[in-house]
PDB file of N, CA and C in Angstrom:
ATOM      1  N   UNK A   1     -14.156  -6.376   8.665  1.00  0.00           N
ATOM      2  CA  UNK A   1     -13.793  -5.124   8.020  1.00  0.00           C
ATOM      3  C   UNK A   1     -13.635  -5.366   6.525  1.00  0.00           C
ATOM      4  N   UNK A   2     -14.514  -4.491   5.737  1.00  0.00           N
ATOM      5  CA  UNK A   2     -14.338  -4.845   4.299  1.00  0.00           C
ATOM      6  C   UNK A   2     -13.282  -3.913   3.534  1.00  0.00           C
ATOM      7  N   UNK A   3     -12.078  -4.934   2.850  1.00  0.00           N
ATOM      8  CA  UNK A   3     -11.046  -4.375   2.556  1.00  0.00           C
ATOM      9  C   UNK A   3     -10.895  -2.530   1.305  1.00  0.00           C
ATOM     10  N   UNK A   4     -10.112  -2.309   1.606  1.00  0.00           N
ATOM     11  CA  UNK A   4     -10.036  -0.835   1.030  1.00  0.00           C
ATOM     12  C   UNK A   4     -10.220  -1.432  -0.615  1.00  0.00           C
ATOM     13  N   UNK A   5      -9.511  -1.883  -0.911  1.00  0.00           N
ATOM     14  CA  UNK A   5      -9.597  -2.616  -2.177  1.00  0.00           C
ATOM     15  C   UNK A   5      -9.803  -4.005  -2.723  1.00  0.00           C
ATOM     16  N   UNK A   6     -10.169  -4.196  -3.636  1.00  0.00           N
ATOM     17  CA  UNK A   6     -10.564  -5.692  -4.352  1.00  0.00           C
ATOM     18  C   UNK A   6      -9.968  -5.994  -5.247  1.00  0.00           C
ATOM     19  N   UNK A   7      -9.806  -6.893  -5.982  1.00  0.00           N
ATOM     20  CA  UNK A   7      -9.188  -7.953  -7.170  1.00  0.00           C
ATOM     21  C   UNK A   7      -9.887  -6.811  -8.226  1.00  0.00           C
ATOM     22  N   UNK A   8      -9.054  -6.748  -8.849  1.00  0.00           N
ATOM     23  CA  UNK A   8      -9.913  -5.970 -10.272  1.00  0.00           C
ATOM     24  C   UNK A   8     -10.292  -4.589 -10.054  1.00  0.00           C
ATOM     25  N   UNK A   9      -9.430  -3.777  -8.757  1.00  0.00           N
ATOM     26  CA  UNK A   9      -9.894  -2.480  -8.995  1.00  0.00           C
ATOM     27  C   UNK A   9      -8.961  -1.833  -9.677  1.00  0.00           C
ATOM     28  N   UNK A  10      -8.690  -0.728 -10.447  1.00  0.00           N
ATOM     29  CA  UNK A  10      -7.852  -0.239 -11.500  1.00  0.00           C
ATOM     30  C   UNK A  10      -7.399   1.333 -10.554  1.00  0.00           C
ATOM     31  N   UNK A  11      -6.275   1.400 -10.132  1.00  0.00           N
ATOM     32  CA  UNK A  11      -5.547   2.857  -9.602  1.00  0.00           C
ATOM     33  C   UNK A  11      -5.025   3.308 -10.517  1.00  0.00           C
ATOM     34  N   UNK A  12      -4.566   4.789 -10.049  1.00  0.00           N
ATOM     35  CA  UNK A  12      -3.873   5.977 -10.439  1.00  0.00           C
ATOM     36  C   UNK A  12      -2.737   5.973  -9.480  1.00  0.00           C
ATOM     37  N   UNK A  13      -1.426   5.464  -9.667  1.00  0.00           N
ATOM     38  CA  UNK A  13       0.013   5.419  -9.179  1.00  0.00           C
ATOM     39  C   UNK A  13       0.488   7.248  -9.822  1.00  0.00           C
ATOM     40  N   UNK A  14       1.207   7.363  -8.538  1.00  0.00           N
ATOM     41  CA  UNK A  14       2.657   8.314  -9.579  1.00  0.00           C
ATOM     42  C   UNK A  14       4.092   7.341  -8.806  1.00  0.00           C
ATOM     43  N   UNK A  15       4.771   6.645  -9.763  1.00  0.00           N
ATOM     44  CA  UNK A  15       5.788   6.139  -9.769  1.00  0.00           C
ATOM     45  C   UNK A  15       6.737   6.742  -8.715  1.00  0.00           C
ATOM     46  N   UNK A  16       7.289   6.606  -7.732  1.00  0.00           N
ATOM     47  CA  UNK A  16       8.854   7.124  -7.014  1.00  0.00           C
ATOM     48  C   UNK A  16       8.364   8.265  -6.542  1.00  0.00           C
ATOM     49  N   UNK A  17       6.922   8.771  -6.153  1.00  0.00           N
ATOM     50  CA  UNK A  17       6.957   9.887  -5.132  1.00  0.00           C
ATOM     51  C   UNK A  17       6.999   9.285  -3.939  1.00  0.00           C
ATOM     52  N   UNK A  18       7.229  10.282  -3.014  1.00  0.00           N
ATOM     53  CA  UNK A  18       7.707  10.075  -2.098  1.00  0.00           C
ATOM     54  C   UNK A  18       6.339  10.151  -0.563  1.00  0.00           C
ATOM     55  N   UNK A  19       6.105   8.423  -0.564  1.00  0.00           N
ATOM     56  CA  UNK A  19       5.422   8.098   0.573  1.00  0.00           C
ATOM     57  C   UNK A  19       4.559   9.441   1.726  1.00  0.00           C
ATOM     58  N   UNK A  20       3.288   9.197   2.062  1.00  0.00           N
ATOM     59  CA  UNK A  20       3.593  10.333   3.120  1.00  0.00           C
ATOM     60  C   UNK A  20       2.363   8.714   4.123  1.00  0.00           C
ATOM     61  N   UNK A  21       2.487   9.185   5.660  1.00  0.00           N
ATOM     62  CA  UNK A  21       2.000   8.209   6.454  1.00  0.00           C
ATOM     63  C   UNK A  21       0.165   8.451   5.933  1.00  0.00           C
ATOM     64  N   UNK A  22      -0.304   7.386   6.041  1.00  0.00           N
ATOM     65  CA  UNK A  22      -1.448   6.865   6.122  1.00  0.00           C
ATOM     66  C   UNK A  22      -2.262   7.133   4.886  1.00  0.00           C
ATOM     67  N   UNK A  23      -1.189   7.178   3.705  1.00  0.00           N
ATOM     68  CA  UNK A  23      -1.249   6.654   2.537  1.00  0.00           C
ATOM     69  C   UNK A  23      -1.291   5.540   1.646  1.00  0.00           C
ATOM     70  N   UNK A  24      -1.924   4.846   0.563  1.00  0.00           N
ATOM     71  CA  UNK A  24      -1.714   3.945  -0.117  1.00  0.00           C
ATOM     72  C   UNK A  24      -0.548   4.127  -0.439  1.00  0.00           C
ATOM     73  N   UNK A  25       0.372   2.844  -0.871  1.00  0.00           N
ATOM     74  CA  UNK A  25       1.913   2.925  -1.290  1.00  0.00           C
ATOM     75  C   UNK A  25       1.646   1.705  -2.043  1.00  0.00           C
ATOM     76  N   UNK A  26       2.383   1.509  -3.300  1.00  0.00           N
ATOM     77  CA  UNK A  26       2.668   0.198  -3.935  1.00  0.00           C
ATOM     78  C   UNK A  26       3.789  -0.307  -3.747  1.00  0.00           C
ATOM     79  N   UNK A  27       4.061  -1.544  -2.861  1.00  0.00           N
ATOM     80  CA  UNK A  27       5.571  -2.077  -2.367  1.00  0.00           C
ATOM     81  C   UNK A  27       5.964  -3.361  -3.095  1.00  0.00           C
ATOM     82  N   UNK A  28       6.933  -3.798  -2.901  1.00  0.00           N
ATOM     83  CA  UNK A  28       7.444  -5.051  -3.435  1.00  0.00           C
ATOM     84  C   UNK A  28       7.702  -5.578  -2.036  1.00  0.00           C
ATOM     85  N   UNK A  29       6.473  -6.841  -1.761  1.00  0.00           N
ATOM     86  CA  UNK A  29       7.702  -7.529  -0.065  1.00  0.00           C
ATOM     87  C   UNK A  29       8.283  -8.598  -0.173  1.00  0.00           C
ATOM     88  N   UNK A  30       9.275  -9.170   0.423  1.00  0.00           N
ATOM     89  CA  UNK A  30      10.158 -10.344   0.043  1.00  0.00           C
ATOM     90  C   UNK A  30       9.820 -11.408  -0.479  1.00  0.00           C
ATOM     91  N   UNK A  31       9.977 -11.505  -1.616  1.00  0.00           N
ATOM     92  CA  UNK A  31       9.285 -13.096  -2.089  1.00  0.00           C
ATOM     93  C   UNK A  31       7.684 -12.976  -2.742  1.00  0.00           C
ATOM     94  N   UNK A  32       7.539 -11.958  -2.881  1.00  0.00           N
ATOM     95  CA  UNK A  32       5.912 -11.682  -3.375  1.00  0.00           C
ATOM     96  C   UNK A  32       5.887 -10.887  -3.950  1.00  0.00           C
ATOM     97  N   UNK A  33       4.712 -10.905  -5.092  1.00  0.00           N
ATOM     98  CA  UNK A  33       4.630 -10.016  -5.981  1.00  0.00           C
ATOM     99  C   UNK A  33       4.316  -8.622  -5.659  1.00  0.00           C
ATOM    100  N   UNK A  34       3.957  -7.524  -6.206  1.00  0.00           N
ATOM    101  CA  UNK A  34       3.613  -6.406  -5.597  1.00  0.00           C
ATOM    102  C   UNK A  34       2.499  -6.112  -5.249  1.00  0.00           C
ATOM    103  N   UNK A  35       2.420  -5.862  -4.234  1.00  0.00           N
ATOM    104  CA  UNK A  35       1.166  -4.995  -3.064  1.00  0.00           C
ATOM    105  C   UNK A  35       0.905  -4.030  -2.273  1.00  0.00           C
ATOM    106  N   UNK A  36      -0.516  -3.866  -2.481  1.00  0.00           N
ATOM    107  CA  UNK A  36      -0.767  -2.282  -1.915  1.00  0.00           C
ATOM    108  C   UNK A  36      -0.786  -2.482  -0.812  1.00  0.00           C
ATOM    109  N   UNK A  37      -0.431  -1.180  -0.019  1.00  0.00           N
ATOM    110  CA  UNK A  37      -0.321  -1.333   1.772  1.00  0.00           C
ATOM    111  C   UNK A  37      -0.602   0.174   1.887  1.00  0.00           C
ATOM    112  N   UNK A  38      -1.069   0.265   3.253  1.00  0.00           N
ATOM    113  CA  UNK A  38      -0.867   1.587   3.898  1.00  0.00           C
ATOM    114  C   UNK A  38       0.117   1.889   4.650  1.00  0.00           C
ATOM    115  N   UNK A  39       0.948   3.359   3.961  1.00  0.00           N
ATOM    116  CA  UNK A  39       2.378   3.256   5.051  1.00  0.00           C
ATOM    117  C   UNK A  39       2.269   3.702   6.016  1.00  0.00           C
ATOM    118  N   UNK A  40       2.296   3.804   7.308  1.00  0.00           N
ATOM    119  CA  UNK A  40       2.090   3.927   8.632  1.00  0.00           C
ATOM    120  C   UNK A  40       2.960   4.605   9.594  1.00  0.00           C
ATOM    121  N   UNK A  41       4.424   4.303   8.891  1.00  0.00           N
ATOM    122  CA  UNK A  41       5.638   4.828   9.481  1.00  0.00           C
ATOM    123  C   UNK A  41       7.114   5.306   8.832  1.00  0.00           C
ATOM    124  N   UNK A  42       7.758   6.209   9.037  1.00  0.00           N
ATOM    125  CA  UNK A  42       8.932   5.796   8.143  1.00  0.00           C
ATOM    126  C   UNK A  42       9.915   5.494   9.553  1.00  0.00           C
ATOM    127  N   UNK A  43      10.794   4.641   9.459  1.00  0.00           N
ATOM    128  CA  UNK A  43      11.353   3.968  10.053  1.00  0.00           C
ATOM    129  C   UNK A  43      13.074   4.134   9.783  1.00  0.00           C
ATOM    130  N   UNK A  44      13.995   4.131  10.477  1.00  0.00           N
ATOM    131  CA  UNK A  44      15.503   4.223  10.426  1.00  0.00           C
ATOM    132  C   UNK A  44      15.905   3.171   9.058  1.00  0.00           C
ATOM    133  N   UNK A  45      15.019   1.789   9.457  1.00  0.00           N
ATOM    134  CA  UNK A  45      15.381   0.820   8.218  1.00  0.00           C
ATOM    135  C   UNK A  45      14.411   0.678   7.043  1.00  0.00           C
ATOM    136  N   UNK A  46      13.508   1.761   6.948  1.00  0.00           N
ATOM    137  CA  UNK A  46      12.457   2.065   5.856  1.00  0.00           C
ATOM    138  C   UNK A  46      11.083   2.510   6.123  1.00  0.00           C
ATOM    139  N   UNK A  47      10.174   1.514   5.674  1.00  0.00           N
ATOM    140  CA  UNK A  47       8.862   2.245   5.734  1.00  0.00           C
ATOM    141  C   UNK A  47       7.993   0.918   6.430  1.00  0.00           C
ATOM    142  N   UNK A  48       7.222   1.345   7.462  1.00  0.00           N
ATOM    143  CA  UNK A  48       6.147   0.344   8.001  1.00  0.00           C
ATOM    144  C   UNK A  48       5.341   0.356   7.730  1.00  0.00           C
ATOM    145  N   UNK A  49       4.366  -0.697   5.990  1.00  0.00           N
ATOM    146  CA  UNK A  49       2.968  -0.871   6.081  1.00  0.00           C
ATOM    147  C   UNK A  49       2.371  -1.979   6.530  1.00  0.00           C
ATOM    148  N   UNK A  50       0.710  -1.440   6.817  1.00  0.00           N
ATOM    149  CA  UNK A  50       0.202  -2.400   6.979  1.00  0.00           C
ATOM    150  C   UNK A  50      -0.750  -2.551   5.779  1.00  0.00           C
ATOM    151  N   UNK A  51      -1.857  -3.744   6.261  1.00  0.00           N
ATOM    152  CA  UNK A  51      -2.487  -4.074   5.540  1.00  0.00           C
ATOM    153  C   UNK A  51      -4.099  -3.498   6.050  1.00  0.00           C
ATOM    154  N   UNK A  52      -4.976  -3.002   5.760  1.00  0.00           N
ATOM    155  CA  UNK A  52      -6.150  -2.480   5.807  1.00  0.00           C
ATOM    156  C   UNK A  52      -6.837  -3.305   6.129  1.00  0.00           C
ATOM    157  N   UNK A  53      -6.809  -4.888   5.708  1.00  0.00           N
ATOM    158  CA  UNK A  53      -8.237  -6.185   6.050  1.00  0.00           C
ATOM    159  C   UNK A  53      -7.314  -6.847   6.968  1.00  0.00           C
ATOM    160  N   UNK A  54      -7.478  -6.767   8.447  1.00  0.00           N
ATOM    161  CA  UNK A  54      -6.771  -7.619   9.213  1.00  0.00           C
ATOM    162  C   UNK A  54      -6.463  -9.339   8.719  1.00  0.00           C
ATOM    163  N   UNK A  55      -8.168  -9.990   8.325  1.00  0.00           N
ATOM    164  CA  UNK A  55      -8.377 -10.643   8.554  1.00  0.00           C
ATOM    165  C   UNK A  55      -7.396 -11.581   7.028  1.00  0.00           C
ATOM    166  N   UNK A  56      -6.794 -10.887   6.316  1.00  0.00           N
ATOM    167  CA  UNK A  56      -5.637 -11.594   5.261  1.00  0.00           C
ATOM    168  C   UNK A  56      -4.227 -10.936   5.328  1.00  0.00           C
ATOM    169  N   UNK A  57      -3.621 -11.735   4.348  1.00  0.00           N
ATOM    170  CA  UNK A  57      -2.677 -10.254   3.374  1.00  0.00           C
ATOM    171  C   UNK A  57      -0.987 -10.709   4.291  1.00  0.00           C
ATOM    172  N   UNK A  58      -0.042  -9.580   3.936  1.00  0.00           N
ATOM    173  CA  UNK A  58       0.827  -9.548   4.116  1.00  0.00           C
ATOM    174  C   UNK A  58       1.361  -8.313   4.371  1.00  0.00           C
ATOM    175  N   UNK A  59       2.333  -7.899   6.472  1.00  0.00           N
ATOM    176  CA  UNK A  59       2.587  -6.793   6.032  1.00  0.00           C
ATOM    177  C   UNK A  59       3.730  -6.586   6.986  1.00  0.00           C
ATOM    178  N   UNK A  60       4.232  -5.455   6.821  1.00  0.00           N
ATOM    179  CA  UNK A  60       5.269  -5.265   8.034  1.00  0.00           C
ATOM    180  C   UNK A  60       5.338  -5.866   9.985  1.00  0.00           C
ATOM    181  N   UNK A  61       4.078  -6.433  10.015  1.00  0.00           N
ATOM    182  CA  UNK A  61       3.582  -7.046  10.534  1.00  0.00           C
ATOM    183  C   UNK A  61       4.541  -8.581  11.242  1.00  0.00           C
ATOM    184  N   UNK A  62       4.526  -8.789   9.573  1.00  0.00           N
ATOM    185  CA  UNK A  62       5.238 -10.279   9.334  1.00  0.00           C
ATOM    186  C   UNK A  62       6.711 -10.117   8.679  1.00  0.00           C
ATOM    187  N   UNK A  63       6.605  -9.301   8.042  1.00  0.00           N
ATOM    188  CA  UNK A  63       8.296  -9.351   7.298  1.00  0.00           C
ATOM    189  C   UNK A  63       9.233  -8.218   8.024  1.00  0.00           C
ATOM    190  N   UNK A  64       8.369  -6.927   8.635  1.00  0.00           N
ATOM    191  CA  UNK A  64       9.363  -5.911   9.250  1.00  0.00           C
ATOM    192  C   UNK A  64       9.522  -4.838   7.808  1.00  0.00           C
ATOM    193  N   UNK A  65       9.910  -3.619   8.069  1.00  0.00           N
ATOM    194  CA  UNK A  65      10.213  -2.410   7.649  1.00  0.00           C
ATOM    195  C   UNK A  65      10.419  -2.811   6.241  1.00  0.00           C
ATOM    196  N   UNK A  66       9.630  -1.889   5.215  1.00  0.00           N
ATOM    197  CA  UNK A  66       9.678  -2.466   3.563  1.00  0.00           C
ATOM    198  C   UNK A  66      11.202  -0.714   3.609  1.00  0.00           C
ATOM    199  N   UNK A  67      12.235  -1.771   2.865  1.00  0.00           N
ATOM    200  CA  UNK A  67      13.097  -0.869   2.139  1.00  0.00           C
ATOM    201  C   UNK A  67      12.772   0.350   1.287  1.00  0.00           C
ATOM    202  N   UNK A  68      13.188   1.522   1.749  1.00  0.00           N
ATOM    203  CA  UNK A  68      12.272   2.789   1.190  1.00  0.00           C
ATOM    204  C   UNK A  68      12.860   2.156  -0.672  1.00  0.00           C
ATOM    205  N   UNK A  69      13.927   1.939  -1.229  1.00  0.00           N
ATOM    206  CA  UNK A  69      13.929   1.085  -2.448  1.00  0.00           C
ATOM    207  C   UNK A  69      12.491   0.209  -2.931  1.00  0.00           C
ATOM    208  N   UNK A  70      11.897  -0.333  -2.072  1.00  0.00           N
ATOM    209  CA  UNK A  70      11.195  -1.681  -2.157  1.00  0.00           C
ATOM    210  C   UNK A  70       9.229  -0.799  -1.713  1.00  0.00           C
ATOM    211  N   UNK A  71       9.575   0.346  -2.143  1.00  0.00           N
ATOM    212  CA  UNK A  71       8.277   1.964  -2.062  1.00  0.00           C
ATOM    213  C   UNK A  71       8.239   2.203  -3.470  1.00  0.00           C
ATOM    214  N   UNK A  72       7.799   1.816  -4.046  1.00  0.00           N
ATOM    215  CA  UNK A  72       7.661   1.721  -5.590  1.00  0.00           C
ATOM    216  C   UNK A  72       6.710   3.186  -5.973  1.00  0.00           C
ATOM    217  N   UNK A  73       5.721   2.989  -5.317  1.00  0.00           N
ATOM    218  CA  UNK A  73       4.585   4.518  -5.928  1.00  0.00           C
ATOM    219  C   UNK A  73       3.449   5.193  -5.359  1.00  0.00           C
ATOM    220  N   UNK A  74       2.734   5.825  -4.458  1.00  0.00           N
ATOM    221  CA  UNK A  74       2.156   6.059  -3.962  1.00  0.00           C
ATOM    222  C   UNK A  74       0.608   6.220  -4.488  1.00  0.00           C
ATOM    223  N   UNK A  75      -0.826   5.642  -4.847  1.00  0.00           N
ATOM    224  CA  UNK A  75      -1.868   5.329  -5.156  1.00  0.00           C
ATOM    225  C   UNK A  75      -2.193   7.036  -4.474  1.00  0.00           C
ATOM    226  N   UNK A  76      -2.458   7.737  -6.014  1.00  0.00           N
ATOM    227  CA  UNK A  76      -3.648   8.605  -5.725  1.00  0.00           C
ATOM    228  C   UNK A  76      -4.833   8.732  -5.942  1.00  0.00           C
ATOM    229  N   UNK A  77      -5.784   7.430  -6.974  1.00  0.00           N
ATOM    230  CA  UNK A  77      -7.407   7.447  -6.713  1.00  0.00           C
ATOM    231  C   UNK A  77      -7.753   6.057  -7.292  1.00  0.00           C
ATOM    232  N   UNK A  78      -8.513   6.010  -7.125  1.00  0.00           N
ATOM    233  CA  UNK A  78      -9.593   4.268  -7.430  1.00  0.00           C
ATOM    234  C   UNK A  78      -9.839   4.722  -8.906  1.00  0.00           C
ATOM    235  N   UNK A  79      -9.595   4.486 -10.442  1.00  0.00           N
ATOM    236  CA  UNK A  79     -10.139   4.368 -11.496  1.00  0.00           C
ATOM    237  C   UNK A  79     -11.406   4.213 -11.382  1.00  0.00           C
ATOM    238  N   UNK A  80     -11.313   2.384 -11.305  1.00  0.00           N
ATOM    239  CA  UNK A  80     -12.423   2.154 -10.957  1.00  0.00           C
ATOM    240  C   UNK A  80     -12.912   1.019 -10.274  1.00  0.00           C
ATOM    241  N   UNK A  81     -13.836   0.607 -10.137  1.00  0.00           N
ATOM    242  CA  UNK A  81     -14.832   0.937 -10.402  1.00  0.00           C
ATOM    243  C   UNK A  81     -15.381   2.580  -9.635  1.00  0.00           C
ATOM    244  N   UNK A  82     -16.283   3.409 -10.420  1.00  0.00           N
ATOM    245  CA  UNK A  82     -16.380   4.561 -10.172  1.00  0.00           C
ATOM    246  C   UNK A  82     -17.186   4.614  -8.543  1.00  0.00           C
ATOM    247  N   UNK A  83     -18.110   3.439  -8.081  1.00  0.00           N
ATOM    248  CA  UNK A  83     -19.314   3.389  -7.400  1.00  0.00           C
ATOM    249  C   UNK A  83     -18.452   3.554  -6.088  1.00  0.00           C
ATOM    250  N   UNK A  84     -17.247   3.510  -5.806  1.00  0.00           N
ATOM    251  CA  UNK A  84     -16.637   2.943  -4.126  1.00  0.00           C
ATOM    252  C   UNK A  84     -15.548   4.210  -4.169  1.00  0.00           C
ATOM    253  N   UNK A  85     -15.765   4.760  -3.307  1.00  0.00           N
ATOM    254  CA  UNK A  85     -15.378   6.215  -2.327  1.00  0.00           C
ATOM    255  C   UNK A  85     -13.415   5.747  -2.561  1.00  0.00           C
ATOM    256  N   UNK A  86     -13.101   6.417  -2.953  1.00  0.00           N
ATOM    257  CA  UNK A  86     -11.415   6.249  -3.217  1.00  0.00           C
ATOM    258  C   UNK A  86     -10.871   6.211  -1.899  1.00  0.00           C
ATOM    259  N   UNK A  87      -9.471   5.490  -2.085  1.00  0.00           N
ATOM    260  CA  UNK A  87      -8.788   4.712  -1.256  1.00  0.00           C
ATOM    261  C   UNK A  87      -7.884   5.571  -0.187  1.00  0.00           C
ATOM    262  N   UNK A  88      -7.285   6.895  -0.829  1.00  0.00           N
ATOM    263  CA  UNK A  88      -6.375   7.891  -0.236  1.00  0.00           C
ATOM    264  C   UNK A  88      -7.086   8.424   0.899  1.00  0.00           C
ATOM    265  N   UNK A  89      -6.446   8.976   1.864  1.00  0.00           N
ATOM    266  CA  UNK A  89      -6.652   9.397   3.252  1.00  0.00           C
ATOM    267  C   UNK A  89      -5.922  11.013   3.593  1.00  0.00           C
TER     268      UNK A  89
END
């Protein structure tokens, strides 16, 4: 499965809106820098993403429910490169 996104693609964030399921989200997960995920769930103890390329990555999977705090911004389109069909659902 070839991943939703690549190294070097450039998004459109809006900062602190508010998640909706089977959306891009920009998270902070424990011990790692920040990464895009798809949120999947909202959960009693936050938000459940995963990761889109099974075959890497890091996701609720492995660490459990990202702190709706630790939901930084929700990705509304691919900059660029212009050629690859945007990421939102």
């Amino acid at each position: 499965m070839e991943p939703t996104l690549r190294d070097g693609d450039h998004l459109l964030v809006r900062w602190g809106m508010r998640p909706r399921p089977g959306r891009l989200v920009v998270v902070r997960l424990p011990g790692r820098p920040l990464s895009v995920k798809r949120a999947t769930m909202r959960t009693a103890d936050g938000w459940w993403v995963e990761r889109d390329n099974p075959a890497e990555g890091v996701d609720s999977w492995l660490v459990g429910p990202i702190g709706a705090d630790d939901v930084l911004a929700t990705v509304l389109l691919r900059l660029w490169p212009l050629r690859r069909q945007s990421p939102g659902r």
